[in-house]
Protein backbone atom coordinates (compact mmCIF):
# COMPACT_ATOMS: atom_id res chain seq x y z
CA UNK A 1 -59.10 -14.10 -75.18
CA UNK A 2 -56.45 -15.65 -77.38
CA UNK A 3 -55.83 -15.48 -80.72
CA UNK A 4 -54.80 -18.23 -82.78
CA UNK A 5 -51.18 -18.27 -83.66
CA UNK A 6 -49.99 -18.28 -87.15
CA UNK A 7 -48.75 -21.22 -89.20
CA UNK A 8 -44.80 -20.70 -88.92
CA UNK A 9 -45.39 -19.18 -84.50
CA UNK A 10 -45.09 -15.90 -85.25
CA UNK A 11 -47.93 -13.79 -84.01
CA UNK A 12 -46.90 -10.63 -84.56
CA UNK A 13 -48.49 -9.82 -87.70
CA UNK A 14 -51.98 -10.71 -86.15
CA UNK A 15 -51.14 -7.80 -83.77
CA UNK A 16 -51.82 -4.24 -85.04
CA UNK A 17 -48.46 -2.44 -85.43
CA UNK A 18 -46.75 -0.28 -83.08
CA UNK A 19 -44.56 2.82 -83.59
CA UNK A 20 -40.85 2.17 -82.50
CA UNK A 21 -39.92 4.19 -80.32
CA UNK A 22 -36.97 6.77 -80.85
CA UNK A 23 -34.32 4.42 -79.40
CA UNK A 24 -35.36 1.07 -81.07
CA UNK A 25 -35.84 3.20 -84.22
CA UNK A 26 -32.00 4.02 -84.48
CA UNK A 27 -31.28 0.04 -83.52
CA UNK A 28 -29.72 1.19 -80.50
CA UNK A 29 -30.55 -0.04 -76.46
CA UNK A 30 -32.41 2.98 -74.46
CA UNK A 31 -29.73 4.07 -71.60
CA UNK A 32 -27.32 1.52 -71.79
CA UNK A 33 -24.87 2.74 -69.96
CA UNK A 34 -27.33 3.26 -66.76
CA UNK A 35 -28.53 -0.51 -67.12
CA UNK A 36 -24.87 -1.17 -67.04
CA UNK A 37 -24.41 0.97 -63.97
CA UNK A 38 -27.49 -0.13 -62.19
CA UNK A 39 -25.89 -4.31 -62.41
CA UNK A 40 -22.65 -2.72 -61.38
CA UNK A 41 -23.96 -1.10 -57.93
CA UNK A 42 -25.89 -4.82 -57.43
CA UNK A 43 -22.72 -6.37 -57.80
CA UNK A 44 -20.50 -4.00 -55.66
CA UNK A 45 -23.94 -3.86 -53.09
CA UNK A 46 -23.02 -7.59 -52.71
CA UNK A 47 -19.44 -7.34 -52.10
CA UNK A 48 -20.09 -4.32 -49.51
CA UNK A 49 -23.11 -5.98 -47.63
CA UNK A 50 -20.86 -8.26 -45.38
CA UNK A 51 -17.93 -5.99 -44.16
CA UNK A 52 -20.63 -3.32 -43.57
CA UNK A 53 -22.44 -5.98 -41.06
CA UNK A 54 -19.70 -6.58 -39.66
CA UNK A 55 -19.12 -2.86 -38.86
CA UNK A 56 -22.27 -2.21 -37.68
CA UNK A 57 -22.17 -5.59 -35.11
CA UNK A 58 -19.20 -3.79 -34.44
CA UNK A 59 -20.01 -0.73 -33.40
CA UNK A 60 -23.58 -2.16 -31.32
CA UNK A 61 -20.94 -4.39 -29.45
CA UNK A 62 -18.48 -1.52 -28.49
CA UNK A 63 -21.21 0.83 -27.70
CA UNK A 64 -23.09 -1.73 -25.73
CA UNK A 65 -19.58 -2.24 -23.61
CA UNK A 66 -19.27 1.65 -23.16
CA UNK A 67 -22.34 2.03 -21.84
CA UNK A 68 -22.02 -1.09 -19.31
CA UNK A 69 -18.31 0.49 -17.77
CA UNK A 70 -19.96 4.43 -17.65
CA UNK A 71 -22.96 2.34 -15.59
CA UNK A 72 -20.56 0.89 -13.48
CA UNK A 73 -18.56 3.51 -12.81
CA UNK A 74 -21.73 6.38 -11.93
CA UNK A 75 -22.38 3.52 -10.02
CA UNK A 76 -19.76 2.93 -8.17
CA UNK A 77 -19.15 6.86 -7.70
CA UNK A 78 -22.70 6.74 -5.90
CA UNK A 79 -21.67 4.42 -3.70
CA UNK A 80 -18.94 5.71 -2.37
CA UNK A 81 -20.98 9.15 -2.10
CA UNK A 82 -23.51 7.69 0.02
CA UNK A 83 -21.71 5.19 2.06
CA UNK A 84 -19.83 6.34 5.44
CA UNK A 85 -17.39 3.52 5.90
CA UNK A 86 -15.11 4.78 3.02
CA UNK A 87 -12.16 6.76 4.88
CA UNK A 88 -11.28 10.06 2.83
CA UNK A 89 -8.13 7.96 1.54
CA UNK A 90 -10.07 5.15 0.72
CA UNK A 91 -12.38 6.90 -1.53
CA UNK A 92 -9.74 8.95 -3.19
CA UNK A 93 -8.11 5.21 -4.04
CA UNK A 94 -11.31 4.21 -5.43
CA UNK A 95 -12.11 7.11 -7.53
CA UNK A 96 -8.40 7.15 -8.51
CA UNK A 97 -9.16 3.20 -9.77
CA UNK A 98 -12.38 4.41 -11.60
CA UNK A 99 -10.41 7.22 -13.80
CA UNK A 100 -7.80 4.73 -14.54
CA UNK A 101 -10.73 1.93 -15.61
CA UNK A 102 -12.57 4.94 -18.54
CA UNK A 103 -8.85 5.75 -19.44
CA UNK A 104 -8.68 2.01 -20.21
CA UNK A 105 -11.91 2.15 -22.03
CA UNK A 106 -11.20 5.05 -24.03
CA UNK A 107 -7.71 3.53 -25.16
CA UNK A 108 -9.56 0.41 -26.01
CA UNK A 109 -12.94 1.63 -27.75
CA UNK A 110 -13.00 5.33 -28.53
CA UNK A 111 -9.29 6.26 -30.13
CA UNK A 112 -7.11 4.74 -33.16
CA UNK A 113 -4.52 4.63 -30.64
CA UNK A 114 -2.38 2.31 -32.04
CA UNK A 115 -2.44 4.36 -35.25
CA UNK A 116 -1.25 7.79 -32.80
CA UNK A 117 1.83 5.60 -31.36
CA UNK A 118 3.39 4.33 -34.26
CA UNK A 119 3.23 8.18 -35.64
CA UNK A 120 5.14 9.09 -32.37
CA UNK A 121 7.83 6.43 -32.40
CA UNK A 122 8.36 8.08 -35.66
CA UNK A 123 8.42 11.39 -34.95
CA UNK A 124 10.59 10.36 -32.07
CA UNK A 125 12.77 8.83 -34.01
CA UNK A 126 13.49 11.53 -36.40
CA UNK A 127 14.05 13.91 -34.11
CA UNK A 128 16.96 11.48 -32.74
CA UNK A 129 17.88 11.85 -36.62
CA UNK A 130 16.82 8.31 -37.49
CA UNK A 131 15.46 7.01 -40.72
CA UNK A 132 15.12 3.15 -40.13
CA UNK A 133 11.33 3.67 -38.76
CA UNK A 134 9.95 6.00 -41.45
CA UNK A 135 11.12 4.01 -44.08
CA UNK A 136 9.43 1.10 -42.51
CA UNK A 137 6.39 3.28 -42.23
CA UNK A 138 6.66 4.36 -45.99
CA UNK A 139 6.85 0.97 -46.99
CA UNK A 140 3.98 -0.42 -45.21
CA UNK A 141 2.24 2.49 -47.13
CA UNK A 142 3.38 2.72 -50.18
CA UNK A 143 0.46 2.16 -52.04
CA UNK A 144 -1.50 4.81 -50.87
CA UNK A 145 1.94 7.06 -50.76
CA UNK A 146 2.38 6.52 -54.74
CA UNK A 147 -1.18 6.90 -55.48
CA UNK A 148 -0.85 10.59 -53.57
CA UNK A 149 2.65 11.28 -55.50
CA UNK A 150 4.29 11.56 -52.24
CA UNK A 151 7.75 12.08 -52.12
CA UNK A 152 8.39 11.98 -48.38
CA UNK A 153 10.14 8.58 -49.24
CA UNK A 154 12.46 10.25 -51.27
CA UNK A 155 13.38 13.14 -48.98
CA UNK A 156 14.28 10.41 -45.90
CA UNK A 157 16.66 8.27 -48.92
CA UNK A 158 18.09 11.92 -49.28
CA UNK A 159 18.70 12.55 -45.60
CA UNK A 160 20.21 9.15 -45.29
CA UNK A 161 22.82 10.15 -48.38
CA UNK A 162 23.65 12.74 -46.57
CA UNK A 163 24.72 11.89 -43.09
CA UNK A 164 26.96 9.11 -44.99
CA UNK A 165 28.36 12.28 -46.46
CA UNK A 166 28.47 13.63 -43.36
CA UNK A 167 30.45 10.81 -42.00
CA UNK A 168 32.99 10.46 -44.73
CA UNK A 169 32.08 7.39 -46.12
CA UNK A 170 31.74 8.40 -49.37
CA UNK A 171 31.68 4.65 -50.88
CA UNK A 172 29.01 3.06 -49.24
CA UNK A 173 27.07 7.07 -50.21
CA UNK A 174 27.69 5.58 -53.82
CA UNK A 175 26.49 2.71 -53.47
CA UNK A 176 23.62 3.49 -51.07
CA UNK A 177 22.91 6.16 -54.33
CA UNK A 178 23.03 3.74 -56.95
CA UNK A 179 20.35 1.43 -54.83
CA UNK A 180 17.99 3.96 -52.92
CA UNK A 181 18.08 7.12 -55.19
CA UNK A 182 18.81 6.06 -58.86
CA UNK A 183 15.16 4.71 -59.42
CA UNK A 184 13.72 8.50 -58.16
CA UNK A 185 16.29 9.82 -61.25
CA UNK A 186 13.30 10.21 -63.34
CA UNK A 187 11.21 12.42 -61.93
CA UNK A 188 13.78 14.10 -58.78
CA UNK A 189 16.76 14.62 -61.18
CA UNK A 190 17.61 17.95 -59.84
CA UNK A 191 16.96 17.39 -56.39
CA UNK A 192 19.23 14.45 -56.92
CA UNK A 193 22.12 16.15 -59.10
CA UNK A 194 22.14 18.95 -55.94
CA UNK A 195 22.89 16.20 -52.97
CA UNK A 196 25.14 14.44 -55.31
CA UNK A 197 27.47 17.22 -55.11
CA UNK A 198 27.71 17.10 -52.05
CA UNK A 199 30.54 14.20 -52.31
CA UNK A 200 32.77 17.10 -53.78
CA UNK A 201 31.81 19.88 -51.08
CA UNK A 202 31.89 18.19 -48.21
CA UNK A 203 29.81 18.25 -44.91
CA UNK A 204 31.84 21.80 -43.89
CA UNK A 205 31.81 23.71 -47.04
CA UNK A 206 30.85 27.54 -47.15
CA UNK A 207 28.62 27.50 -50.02
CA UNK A 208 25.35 28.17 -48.96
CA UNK A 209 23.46 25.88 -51.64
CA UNK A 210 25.18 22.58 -49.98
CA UNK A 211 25.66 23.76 -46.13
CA UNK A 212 22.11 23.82 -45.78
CA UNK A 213 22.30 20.16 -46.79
CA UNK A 214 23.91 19.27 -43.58
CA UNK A 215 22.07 21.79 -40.94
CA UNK A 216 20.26 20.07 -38.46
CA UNK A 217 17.18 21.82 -39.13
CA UNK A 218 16.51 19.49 -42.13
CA UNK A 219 15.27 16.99 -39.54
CA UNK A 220 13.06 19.52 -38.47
CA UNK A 221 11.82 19.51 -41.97
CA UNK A 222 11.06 16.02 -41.67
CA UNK A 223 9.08 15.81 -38.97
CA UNK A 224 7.30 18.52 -40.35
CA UNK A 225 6.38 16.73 -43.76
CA UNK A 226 5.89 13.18 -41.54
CA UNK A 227 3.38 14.94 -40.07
CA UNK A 228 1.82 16.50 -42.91
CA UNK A 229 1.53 13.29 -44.64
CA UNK A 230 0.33 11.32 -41.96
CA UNK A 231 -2.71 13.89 -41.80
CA UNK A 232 -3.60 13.42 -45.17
CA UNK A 233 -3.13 9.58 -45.59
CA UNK A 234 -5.93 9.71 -42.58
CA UNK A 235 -7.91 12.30 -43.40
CA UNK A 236 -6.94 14.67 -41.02
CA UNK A 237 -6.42 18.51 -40.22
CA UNK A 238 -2.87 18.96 -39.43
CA UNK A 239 -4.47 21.64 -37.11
CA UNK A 240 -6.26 20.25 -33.87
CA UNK A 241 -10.19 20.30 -34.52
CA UNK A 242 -10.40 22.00 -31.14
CA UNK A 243 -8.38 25.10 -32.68
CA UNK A 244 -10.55 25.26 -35.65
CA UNK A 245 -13.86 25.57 -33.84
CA UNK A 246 -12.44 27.84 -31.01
CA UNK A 247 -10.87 30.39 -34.26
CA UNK A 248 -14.21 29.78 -36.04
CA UNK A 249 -16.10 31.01 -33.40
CA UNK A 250 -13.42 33.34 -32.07
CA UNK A 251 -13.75 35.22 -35.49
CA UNK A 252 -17.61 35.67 -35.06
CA UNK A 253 -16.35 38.00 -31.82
CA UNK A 254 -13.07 39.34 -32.29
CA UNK A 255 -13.42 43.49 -32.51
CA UNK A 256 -10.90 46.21 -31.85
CA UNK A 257 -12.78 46.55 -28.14
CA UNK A 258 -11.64 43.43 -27.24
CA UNK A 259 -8.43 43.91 -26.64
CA UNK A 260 -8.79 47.22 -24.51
CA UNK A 261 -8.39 47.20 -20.46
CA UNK A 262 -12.22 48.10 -20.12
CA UNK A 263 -13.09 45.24 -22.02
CA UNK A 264 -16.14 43.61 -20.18
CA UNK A 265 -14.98 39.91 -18.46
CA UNK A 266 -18.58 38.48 -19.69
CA UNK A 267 -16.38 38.94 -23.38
CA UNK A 268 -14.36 35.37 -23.14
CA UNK A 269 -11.65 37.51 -25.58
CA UNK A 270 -11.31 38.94 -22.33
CA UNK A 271 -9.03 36.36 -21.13
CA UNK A 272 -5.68 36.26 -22.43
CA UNK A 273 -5.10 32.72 -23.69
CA UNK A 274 -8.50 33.72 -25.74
CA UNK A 275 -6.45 36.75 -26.87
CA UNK A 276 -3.48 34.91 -28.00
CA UNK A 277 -5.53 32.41 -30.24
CA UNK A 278 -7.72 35.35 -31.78
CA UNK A 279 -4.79 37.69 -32.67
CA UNK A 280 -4.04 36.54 -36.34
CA UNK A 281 -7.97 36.00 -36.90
CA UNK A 282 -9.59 38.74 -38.88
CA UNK A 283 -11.90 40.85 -36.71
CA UNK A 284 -15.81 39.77 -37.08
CA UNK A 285 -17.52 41.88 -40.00
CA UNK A 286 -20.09 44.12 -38.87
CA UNK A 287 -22.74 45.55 -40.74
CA UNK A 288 -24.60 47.55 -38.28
CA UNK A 289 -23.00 48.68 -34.75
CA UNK A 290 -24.40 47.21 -31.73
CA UNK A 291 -24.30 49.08 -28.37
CA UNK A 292 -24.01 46.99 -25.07
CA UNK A 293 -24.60 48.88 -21.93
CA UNK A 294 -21.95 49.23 -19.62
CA UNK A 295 -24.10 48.74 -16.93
CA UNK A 296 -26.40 46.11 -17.75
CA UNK A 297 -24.34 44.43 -20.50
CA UNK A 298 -27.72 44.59 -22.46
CA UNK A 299 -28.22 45.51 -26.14
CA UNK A 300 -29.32 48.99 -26.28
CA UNK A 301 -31.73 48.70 -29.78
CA UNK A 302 -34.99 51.01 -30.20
CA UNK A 303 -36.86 49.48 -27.78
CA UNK A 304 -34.07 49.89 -25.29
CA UNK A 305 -32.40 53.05 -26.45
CA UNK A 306 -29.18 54.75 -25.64
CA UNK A 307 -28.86 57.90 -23.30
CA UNK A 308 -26.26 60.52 -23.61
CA UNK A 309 -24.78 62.23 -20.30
CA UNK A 310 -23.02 65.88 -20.63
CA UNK A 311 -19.94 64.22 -20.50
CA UNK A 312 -20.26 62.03 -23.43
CA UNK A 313 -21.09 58.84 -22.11
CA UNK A 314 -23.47 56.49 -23.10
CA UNK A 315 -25.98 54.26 -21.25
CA UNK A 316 -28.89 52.08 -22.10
CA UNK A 317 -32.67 54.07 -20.85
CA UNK A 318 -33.14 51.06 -18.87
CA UNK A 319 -30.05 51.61 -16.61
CA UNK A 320 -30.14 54.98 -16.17
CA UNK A 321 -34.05 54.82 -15.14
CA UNK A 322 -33.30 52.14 -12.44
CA UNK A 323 -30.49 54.47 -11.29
CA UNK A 324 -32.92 57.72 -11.04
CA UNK A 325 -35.53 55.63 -9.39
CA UNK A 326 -32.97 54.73 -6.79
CA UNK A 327 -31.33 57.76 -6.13
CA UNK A 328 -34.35 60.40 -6.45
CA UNK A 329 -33.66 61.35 -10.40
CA UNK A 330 -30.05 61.90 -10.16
CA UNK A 331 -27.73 59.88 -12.06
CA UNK A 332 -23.91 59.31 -11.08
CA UNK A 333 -21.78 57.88 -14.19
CA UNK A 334 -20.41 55.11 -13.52
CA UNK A 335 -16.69 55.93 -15.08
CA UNK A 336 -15.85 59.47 -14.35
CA UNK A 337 -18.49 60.01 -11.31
CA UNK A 338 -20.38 63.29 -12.55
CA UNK A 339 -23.53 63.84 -11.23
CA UNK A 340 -26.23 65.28 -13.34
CA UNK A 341 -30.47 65.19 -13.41
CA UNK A 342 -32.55 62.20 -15.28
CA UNK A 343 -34.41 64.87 -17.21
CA UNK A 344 -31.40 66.89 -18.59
CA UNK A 345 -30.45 63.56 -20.77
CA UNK A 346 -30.44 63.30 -24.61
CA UNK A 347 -31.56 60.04 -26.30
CA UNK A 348 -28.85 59.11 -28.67
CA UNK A 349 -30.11 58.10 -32.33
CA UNK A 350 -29.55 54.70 -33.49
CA UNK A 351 -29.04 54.74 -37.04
């Protein structure tokens, strides 16, 4: 049903009136700043829509290719399994071809290699104490360099100071200063006042605050910091992922036992490249002590519980029950060889 509207439009006052609510009452807009943000994410939803498309058409069209070449190749590795005309050389040539094809597929869809080689011809190049491709590499980064207030730039302008100190040509080390380092004056000017004394010491002075200037470990130090900032412009651990998990899980194992002879080989800390990566790891905290058998490498726990011989040694009930079953109720340690009767044992208590 409507209602009549008055003289000048304005129905209002035919409508009963309504409280205000708490917002309207102070003559202010309820959550403005969340209506704001709510246009904002439509807008930037726009923006994002297409190049997210176009890495998901991406990613179907790679994994669609992967999938055809590992096809392929299982199939081609059948064939040459079942077939009888392929000569032993012959089907170590084929195989040989197949390895070489998923190399080619992993270079070309499963690894930022591209990204991997320009870091080596880097590192390479520092470590033949050149600067040229770093600073390239700085430069075509320098946006997200600043923004991470690196100063890895700075450190290669400072290497290149010094091997012009190095060399004795102490002009174009002025001038190179004046271009390269004078704009890092403002926040580096101690850094900066130390290699600019160098032009007074020379390359072999005695004083130990400037001689390590010009020792060739420096480049060391760069390859070092290259690498560390190369990491964290991608994201990376500096550390191989592989190490991380293998210490991670290392850590969950590592005990004082591991490292004796006796220590059993089903133990992969056992094995001494296991040993070598677990040594600076903390050993694994322990709340309660757990007893393996010796013999059956089983937990010995209440329902499986530990037996003590005269000697002193220890053995799950399940072992030593086989063993008197076997050999008429005498039991025969296994390390030192005494002989003794099943029913003479003591149950240890597992507390």
């Amino acid at each position: 049903m409507e209602m009549d509207s008055l003289p000048n439009g304005n129905s209002a006052a035919a409508s009963p009136p309504q409280n205000p609510t708490p917002a309207a009452a102070g003559g202010m807009t309820p959550f403005p700043k969340l209506t704001q943000l709510t246009e904002a994410l439509k807008l930037e939803h726009q923006f994002l829509r297409v190049p997210f498309e176009h890495y998901k058409k991406t990613i179907r069209t790679n994994h669609r290719a992967v999938e055809k070449e590992i096809t392929s190749v299982i199939s081609n590795v059948a064939d040459v399994s079942d077939s009888e005309n392929f000569s032993k050389d012959d089907a170590v040539n084929h195989l040989t071809s197949l390895v070489s094809r998923l190399q080619g597929l992993k270079r070309k869809d499963l690894v930022d290699i591209e990204v991997f080689q320009e870091a080596k011809k880097v590192i390479d190049a520092l470590q033949n104490k050149e600067v040229a491709p770093a600073l390239a590499w700085c430069s075509d980064n320098k946006s997200r360099l600043k923004k991470s207030k690196s100063k890895f730039e700075f450190q290669l302008r400072l290497q290149e100071f010094i091997e012009l100190v190095r060399g004795e040509n102490n002009l174009r080390a002025i001038t190179y200063a004046r271009k390269y380092l004078a704009p890092w004056g403002a926040t580096h000017m101690k850094e900066l006042q130390r290699v600019m004394a160098t032009l007074a010491f020379k390359s072999n002075t005695e004083c130990t605050t400037y001689k390590a200037l010009f020792e060739p470990k420096q480049w060391d130090f760069l390859v070092d910091q290259f690498k560390q900032e190369f990491c964290k412009l991608y994201g990376m651990t500096l550390e191989p992922l592989l190490n991380i998990y293998l210490q991670a899980g290392l850590s969950a194992l590592n005990t004082p036992y591991c490292y004796e002879d006796d220590c059993t080989k089903e133990d992969p800390l056992s094995q001494e490249s296991f040993r070598k990566l677990a040594s600076p790891l903390p050993y694994s905290k322990q709340h309660h002590s757990k007893l393996v058998c010796y013999i059956t490498k089983e937990l010995m726990d209440t329902e499986n519980p530990p037996q003590v011989l005269p000697n002193g040694y220890v053995y799950s009930t399940k072992a030593l029950e086989e063993m008197a079953k076997k050999n008429n109720g005498k039991i025969t340690c296994p390390r030192t060889g005494l002989v003794c009767n099943y029913s003479d044992l003591v149950k240890a208590y597992i507390s």
